[in-house]
PDB file of N, CA and C in Angstrom:
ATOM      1  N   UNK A   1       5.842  19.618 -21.837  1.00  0.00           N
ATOM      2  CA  UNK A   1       7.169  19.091 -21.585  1.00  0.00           C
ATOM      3  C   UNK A   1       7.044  17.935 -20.588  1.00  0.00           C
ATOM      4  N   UNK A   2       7.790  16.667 -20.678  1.00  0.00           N
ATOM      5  CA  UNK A   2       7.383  15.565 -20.087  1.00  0.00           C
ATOM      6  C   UNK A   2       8.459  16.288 -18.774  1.00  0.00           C
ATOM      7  N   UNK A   3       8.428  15.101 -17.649  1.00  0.00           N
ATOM      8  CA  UNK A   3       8.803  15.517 -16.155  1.00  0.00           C
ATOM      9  C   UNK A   3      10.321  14.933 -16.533  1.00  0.00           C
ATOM     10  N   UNK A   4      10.364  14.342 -16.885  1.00  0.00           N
ATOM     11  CA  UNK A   4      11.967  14.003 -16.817  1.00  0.00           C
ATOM     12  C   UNK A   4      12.889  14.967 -18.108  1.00  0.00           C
ATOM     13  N   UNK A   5      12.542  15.468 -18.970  1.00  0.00           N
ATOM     14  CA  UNK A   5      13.311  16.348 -19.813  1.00  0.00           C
ATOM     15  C   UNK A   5      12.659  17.875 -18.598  1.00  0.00           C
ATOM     16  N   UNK A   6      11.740  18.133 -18.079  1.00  0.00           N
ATOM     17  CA  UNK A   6      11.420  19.394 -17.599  1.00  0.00           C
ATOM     18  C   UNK A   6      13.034  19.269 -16.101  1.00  0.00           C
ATOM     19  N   UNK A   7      13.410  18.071 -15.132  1.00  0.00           N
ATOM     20  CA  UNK A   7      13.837  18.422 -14.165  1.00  0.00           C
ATOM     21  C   UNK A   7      14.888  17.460 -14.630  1.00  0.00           C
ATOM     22  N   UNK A   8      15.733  17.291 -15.527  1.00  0.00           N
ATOM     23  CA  UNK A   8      16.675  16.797 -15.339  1.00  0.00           C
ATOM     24  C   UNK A   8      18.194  16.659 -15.123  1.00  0.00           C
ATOM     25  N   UNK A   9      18.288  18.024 -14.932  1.00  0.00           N
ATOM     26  CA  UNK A   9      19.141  18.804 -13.974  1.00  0.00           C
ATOM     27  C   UNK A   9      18.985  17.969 -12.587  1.00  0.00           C
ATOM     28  N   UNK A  10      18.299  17.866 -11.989  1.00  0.00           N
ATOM     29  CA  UNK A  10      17.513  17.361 -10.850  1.00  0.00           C
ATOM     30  C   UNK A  10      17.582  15.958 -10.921  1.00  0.00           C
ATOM     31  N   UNK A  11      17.794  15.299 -11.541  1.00  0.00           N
ATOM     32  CA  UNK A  11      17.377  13.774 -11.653  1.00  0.00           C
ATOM     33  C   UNK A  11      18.736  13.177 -11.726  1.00  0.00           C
ATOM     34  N   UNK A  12      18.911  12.298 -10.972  1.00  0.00           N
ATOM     35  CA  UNK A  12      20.017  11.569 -10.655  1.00  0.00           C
ATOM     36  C   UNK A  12      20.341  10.117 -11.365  1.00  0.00           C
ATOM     37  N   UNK A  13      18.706   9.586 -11.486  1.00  0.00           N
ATOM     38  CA  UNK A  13      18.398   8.052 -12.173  1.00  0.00           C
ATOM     39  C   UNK A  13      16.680   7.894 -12.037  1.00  0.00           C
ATOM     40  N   UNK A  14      16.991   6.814 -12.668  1.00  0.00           N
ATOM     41  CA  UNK A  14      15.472   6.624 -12.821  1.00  0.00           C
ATOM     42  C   UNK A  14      15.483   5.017 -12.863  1.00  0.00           C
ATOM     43  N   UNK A  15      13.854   4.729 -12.303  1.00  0.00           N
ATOM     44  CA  UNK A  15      13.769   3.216 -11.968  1.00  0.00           C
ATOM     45  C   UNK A  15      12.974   2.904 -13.103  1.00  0.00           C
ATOM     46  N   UNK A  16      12.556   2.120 -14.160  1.00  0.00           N
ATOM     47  CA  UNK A  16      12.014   1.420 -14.875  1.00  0.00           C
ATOM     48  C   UNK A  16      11.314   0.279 -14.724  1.00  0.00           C
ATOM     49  N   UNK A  17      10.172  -0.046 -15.271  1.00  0.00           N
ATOM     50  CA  UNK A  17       9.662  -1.618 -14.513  1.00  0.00           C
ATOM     51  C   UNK A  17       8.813  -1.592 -15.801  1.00  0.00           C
ATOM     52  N   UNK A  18       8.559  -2.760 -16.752  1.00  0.00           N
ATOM     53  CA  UNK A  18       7.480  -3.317 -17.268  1.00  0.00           C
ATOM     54  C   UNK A  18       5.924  -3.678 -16.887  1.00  0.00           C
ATOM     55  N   UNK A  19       6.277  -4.181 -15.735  1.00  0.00           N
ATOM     56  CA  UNK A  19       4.614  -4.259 -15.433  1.00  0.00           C
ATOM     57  C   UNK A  19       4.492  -3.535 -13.605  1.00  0.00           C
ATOM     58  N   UNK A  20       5.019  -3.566 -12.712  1.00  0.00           N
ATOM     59  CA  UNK A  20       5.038  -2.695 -11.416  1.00  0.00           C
ATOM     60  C   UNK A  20       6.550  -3.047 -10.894  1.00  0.00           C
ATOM     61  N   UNK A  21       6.315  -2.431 -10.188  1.00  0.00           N
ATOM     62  CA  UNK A  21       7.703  -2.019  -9.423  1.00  0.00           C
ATOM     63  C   UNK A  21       7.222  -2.299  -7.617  1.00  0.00           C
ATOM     64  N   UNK A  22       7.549  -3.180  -6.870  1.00  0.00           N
ATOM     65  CA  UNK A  22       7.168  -2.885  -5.088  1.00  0.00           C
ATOM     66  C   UNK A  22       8.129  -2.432  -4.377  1.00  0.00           C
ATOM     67  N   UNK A  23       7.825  -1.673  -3.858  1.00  0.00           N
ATOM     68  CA  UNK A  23       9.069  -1.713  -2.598  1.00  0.00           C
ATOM     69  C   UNK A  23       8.378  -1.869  -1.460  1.00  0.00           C
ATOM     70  N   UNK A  24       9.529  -2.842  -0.289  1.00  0.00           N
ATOM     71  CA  UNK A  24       9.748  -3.529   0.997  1.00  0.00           C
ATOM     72  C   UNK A  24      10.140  -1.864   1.432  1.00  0.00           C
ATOM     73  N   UNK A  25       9.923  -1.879   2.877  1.00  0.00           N
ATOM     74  CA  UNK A  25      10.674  -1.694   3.744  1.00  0.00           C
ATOM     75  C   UNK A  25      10.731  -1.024   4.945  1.00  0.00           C
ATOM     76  N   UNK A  26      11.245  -0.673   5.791  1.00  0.00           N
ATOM     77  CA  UNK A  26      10.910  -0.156   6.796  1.00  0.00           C
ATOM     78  C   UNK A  26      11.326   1.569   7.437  1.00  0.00           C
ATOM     79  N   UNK A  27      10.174   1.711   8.158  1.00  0.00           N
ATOM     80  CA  UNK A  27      10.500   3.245   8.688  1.00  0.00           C
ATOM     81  C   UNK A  27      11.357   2.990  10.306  1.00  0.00           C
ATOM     82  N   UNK A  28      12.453   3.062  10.081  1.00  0.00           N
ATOM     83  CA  UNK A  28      13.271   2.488  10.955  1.00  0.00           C
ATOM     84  C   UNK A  28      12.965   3.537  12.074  1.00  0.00           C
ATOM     85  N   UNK A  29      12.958   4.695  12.040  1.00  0.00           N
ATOM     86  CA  UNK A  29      12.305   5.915  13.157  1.00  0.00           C
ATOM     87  C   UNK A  29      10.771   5.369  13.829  1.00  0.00           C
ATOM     88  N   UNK A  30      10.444   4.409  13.086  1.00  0.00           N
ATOM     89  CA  UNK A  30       8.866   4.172  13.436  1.00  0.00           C
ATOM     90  C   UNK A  30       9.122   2.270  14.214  1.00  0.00           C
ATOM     91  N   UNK A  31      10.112   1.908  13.785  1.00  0.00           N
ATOM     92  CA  UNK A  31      10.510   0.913  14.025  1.00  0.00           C
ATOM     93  C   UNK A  31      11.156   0.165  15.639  1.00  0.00           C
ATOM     94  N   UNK A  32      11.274   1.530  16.581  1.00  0.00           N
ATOM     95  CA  UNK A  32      12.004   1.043  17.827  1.00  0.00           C
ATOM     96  C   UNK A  32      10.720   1.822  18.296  1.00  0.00           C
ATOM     97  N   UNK A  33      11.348   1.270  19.604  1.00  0.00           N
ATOM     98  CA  UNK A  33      10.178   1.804  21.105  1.00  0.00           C
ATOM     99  C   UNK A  33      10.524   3.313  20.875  1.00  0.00           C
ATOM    100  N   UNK A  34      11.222   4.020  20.928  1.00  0.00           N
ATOM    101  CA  UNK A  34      12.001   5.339  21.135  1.00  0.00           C
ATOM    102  C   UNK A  34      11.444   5.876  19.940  1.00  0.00           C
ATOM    103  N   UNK A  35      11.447   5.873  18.675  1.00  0.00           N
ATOM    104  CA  UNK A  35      11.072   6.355  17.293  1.00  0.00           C
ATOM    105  C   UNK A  35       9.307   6.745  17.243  1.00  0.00           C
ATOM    106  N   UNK A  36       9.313   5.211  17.976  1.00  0.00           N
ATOM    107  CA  UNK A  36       7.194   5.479  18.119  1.00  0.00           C
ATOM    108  C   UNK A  36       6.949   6.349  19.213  1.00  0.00           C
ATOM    109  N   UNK A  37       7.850   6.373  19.921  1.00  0.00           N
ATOM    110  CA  UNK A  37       7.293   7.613  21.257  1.00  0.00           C
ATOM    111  C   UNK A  37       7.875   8.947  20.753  1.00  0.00           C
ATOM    112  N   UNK A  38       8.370   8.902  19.953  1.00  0.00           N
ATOM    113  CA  UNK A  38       8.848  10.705  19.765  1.00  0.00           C
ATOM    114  C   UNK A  38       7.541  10.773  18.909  1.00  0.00           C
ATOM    115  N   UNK A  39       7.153   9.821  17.664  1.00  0.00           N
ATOM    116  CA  UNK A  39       6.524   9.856  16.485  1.00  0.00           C
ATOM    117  C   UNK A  39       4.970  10.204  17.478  1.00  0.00           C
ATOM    118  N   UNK A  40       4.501   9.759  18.517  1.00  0.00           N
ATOM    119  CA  UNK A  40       3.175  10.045  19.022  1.00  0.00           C
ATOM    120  C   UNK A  40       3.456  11.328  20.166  1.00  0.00           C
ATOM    121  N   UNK A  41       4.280  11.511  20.498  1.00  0.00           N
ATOM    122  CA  UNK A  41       4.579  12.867  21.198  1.00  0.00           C
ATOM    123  C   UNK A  41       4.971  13.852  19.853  1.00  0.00           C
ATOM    124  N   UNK A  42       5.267  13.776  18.831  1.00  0.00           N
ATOM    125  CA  UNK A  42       5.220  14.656  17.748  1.00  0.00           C
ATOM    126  C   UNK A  42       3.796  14.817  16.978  1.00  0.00           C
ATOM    127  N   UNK A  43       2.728  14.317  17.086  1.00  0.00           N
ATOM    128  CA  UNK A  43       1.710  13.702  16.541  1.00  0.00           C
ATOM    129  C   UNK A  43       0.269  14.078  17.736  1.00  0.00           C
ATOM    130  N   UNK A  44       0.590  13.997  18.913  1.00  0.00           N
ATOM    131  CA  UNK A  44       0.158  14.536  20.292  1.00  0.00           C
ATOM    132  C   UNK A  44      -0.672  13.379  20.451  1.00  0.00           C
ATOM    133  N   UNK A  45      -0.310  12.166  20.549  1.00  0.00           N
ATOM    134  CA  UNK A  45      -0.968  11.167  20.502  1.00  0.00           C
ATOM    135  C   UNK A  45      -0.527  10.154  22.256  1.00  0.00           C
ATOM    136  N   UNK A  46      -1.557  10.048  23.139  1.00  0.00           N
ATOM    137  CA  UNK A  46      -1.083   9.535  24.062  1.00  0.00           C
ATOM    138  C   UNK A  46      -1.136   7.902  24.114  1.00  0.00           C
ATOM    139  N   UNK A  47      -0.466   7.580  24.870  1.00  0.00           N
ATOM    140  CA  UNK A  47      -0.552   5.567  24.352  1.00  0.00           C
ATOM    141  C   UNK A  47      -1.504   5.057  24.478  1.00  0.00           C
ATOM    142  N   UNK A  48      -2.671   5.709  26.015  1.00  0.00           N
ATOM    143  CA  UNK A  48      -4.184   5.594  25.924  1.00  0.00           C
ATOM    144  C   UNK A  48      -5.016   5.463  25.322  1.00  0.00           C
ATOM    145  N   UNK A  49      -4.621   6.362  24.025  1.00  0.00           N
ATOM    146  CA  UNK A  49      -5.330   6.778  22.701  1.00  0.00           C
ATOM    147  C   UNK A  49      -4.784   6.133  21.658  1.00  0.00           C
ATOM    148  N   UNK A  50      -3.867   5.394  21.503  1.00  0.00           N
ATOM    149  CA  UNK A  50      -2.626   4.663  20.263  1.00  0.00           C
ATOM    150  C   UNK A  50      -3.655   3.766  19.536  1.00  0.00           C
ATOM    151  N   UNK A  51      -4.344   2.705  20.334  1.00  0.00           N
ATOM    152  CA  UNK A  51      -5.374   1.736  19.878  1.00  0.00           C
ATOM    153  C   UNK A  51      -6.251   2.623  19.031  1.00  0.00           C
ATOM    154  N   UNK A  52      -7.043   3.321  19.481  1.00  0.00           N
ATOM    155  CA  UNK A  52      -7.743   4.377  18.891  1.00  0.00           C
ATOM    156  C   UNK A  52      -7.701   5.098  17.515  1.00  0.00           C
ATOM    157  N   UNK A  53      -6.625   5.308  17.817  1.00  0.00           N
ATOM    158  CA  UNK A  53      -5.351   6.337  16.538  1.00  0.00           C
ATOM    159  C   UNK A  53      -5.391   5.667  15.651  1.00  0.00           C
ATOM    160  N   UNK A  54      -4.842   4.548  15.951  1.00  0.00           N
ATOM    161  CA  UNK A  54      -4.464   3.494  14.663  1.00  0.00           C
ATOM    162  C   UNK A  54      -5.945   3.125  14.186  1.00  0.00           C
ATOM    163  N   UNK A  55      -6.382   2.487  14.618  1.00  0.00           N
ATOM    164  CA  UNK A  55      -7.860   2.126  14.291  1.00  0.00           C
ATOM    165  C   UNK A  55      -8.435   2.679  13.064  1.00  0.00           C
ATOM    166  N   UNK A  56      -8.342   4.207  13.784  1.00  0.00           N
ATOM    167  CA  UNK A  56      -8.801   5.237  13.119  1.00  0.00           C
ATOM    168  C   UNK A  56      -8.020   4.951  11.629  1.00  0.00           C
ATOM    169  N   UNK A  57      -6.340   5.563  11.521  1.00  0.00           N
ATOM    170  CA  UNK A  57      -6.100   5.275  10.464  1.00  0.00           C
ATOM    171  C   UNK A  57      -6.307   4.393   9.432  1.00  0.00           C
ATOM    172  N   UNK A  58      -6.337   3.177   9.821  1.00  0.00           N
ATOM    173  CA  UNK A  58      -6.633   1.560   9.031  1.00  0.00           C
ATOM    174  C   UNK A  58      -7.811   2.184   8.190  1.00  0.00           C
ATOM    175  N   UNK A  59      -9.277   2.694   8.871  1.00  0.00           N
ATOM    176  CA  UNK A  59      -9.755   2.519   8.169  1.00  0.00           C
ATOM    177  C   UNK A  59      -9.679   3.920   7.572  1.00  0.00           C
ATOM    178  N   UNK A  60      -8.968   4.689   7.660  1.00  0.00           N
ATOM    179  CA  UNK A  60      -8.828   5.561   6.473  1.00  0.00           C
ATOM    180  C   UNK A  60      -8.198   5.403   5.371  1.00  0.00           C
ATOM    181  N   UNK A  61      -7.068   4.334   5.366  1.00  0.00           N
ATOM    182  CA  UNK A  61      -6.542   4.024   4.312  1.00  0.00           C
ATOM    183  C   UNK A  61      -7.040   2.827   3.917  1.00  0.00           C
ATOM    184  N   UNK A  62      -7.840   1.783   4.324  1.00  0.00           N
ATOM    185  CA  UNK A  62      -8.732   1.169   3.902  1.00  0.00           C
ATOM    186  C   UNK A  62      -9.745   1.572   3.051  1.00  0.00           C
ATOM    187  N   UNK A  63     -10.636   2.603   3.269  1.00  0.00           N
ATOM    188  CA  UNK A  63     -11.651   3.626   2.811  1.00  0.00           C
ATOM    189  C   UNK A  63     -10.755   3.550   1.858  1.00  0.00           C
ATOM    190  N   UNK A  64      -9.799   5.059   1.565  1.00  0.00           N
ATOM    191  CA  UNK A  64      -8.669   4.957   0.462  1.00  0.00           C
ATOM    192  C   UNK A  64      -8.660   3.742  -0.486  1.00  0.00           C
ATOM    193  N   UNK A  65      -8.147   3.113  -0.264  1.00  0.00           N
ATOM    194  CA  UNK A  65      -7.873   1.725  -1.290  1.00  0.00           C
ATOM    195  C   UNK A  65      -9.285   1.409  -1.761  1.00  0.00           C
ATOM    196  N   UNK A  66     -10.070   1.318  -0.658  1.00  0.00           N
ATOM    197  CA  UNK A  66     -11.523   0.548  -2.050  1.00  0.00           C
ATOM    198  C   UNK A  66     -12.299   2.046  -2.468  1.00  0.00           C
ATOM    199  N   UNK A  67     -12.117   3.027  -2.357  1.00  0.00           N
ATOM    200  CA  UNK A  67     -12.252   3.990  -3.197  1.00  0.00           C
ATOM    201  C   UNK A  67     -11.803   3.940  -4.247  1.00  0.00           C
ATOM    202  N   UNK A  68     -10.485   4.184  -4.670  1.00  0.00           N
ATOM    203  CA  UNK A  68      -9.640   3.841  -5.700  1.00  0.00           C
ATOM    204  C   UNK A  68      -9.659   2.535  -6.346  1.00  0.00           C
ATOM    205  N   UNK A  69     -10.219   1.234  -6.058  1.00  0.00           N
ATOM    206  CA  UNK A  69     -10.655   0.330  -6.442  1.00  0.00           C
ATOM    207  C   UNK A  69     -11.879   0.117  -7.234  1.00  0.00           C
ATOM    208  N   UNK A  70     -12.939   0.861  -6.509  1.00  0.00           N
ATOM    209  CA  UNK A  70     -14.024   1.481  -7.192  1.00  0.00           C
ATOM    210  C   UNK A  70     -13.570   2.187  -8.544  1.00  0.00           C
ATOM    211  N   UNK A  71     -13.101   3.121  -8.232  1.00  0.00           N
ATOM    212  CA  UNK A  71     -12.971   4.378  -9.225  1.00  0.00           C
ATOM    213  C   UNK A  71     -12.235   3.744 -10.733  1.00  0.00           C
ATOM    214  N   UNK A  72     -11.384   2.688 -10.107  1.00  0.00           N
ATOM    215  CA  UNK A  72     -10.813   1.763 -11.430  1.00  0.00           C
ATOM    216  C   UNK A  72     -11.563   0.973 -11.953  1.00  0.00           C
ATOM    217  N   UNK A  73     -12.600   0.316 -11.056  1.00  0.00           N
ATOM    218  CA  UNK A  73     -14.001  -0.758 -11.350  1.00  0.00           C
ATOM    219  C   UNK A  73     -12.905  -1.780 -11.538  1.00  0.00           C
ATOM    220  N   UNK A  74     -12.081  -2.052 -10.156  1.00  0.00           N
ATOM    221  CA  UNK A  74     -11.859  -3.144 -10.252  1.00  0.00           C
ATOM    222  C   UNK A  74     -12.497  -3.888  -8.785  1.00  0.00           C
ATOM    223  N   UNK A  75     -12.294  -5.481  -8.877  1.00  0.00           N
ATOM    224  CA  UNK A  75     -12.774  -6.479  -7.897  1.00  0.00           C
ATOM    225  C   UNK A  75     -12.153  -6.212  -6.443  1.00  0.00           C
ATOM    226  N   UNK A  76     -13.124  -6.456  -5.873  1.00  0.00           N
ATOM    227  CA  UNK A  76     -12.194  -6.594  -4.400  1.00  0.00           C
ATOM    228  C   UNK A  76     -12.572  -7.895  -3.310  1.00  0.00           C
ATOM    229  N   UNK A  77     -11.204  -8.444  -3.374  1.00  0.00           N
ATOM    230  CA  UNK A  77     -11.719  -9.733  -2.897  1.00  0.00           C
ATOM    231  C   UNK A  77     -10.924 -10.317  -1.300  1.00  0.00           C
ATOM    232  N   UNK A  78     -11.483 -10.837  -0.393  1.00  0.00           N
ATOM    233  CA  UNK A  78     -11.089 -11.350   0.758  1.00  0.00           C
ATOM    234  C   UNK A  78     -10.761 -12.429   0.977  1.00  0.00           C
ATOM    235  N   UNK A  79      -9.280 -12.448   1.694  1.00  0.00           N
ATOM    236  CA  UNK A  79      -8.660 -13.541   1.630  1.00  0.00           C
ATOM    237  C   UNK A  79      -8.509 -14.528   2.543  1.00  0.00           C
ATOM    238  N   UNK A  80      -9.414 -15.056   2.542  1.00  0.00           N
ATOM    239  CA  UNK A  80      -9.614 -15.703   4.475  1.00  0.00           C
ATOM    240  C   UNK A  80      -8.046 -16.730   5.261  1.00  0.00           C
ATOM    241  N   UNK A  81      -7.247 -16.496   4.889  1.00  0.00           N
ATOM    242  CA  UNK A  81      -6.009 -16.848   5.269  1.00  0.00           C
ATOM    243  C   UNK A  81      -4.649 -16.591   4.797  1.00  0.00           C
ATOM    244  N   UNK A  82      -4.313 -15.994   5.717  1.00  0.00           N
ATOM    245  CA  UNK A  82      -2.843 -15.015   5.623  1.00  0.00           C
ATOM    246  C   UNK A  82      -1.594 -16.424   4.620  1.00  0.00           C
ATOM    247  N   UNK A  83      -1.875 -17.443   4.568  1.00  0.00           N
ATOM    248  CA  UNK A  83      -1.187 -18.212   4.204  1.00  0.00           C
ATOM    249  C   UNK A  83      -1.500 -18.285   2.108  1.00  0.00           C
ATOM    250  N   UNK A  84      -2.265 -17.770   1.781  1.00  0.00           N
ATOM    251  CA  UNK A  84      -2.894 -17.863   0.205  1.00  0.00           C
ATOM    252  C   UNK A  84      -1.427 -17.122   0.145  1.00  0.00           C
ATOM    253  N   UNK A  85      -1.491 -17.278  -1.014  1.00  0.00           N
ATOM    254  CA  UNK A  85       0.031 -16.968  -1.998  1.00  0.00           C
ATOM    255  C   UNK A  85      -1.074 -15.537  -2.587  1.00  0.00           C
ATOM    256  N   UNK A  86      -0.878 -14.635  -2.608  1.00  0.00           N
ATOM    257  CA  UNK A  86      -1.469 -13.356  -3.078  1.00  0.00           C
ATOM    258  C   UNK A  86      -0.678 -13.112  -4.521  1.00  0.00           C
ATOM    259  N   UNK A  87       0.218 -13.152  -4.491  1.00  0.00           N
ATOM    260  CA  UNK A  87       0.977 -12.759  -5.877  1.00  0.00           C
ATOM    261  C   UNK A  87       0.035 -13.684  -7.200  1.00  0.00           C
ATOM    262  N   UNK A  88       0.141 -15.228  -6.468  1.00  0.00           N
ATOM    263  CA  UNK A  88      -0.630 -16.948  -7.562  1.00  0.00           C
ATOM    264  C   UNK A  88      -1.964 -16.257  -7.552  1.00  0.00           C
ATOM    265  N   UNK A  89      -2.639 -15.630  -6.367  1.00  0.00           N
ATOM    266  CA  UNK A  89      -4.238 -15.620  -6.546  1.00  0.00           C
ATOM    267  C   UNK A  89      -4.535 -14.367  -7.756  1.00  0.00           C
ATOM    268  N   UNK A  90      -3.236 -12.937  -7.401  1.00  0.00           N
ATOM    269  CA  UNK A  90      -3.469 -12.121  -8.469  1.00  0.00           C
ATOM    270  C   UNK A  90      -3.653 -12.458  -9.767  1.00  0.00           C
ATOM    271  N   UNK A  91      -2.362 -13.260 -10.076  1.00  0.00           N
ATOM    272  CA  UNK A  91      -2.331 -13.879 -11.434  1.00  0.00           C
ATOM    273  C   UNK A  91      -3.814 -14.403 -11.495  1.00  0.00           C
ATOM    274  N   UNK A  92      -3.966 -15.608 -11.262  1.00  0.00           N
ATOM    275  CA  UNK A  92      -5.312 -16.588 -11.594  1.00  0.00           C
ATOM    276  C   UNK A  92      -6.375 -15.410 -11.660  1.00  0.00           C
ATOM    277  N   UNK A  93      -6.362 -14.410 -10.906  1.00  0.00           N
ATOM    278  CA  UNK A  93      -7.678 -13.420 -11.402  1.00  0.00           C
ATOM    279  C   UNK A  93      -7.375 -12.701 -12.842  1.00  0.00           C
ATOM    280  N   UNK A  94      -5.775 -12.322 -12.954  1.00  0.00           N
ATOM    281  CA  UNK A  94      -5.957 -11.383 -13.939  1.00  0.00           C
ATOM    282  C   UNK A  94      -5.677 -12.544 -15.255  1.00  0.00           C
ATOM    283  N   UNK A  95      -5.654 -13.707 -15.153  1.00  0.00           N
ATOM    284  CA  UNK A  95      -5.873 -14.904 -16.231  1.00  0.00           C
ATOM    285  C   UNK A  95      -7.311 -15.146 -16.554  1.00  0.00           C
ATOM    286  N   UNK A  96      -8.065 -15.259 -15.766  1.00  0.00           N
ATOM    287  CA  UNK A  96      -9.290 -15.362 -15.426  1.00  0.00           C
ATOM    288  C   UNK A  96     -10.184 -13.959 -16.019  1.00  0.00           C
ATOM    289  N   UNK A  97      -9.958 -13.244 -16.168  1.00  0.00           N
ATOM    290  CA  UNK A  97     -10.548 -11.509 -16.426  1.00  0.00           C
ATOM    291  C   UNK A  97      -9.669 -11.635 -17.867  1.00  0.00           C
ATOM    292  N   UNK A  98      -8.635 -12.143 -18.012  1.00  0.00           N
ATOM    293  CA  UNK A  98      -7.999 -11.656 -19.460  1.00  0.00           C
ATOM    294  C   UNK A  98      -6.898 -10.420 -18.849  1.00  0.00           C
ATOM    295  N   UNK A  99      -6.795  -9.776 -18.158  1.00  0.00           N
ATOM    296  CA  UNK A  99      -5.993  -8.779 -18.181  1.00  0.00           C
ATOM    297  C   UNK A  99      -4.374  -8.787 -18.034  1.00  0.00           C
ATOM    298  N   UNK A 100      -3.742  -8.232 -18.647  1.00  0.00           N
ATOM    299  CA  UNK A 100      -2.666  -8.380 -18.935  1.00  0.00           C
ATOM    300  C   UNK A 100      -1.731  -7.415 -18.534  1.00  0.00           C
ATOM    301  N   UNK A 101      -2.667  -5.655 -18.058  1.00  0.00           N
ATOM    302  CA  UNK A 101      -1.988  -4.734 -17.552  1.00  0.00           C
ATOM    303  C   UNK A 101      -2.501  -3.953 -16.965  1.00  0.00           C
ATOM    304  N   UNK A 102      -2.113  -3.255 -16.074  1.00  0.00           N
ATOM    305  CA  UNK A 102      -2.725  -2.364 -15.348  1.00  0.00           C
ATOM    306  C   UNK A 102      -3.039  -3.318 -13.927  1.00  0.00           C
ATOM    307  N   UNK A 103      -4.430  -2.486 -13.453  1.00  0.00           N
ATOM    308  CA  UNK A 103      -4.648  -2.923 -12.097  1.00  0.00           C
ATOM    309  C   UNK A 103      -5.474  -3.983 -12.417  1.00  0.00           C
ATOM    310  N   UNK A 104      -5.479  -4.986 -11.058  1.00  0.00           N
ATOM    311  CA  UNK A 104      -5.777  -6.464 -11.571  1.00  0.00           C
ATOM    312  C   UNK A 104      -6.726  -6.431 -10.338  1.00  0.00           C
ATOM    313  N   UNK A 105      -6.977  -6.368  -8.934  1.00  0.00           N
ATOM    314  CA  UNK A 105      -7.545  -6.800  -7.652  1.00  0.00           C
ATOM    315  C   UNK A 105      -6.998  -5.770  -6.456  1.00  0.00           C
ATOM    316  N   UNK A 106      -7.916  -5.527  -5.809  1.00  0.00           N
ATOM    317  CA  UNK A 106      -7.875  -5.227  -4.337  1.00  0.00           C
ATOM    318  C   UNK A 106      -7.716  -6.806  -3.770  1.00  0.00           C
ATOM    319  N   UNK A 107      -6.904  -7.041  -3.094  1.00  0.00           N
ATOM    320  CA  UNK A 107      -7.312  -8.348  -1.967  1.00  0.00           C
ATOM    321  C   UNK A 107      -7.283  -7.757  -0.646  1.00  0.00           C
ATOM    322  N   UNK A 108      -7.449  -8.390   0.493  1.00  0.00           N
ATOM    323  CA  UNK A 108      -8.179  -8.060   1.771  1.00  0.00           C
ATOM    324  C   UNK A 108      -7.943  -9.004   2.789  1.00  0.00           C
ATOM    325  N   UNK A 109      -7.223  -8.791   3.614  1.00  0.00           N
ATOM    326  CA  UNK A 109      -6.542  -9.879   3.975  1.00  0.00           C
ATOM    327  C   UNK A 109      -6.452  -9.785   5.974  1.00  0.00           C
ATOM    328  N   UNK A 110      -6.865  -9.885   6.596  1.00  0.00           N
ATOM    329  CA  UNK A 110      -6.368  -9.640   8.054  1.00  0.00           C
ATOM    330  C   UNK A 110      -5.023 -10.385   8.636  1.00  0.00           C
ATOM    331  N   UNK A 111      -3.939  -9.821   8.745  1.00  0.00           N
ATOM    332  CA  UNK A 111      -2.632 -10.397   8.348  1.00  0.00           C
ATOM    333  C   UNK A 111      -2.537 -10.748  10.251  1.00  0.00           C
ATOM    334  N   UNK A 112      -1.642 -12.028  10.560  1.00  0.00           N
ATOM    335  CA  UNK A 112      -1.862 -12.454  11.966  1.00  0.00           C
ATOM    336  C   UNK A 112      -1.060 -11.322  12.845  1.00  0.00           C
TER     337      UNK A 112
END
């Protein structure tokens, strides 16, 4: 039984997209001075340690992403300036490769 005839009692709407779908936006609790200090006193994280913390995370979800990049055998490429148009460079790769769907590039980018 597919997921949307199994819970659709449950289902309110549904989003559709042809080729991906992004979403923007922000964790507004994570977003003020007050939100990040409950969020690292909920977390037991002292501000001493914040540099640290984070660090840590980046490259876990870094790891993450070129794992899954791997595992697709797709490219992963670095973008030596936050100013490249990423959306134009995706295209030109997945023009360049032929691909037309699915996953196209990891890019890599150290954002300022």
């Amino acid at each position: 039984m597919k997921f949307m005839e199994l819970y659709q009692d449950k289902i309110i709407g549904a989003i559709r997209g042809l080729d991906r779908i992004r979403f923007r936006g922000t964790l507004r609790w994570l977003a003020s001075e007050r939100g990040l200090g409950t969020f690292m006193n909920q977390k037991n994280i002292w501000l001493k340690n914040f540099s640290d913390w984070v660090k840590g995370l980046t490259a876990q979800i870094r790891q993450s992403c070129e794992s899954r990049a791997d595992a697709l055998g797709i490219e992963k490429h670095y973008l030596n300036s936050s100013g490249i148009d990423k959306e134009k460079r995706a295209r030109q790769i997945a023009e360049a490769k032929g691909i037309t769907e699915g996953s196209i590039c990891l890019l890599s980018i150290l954002e300022p």
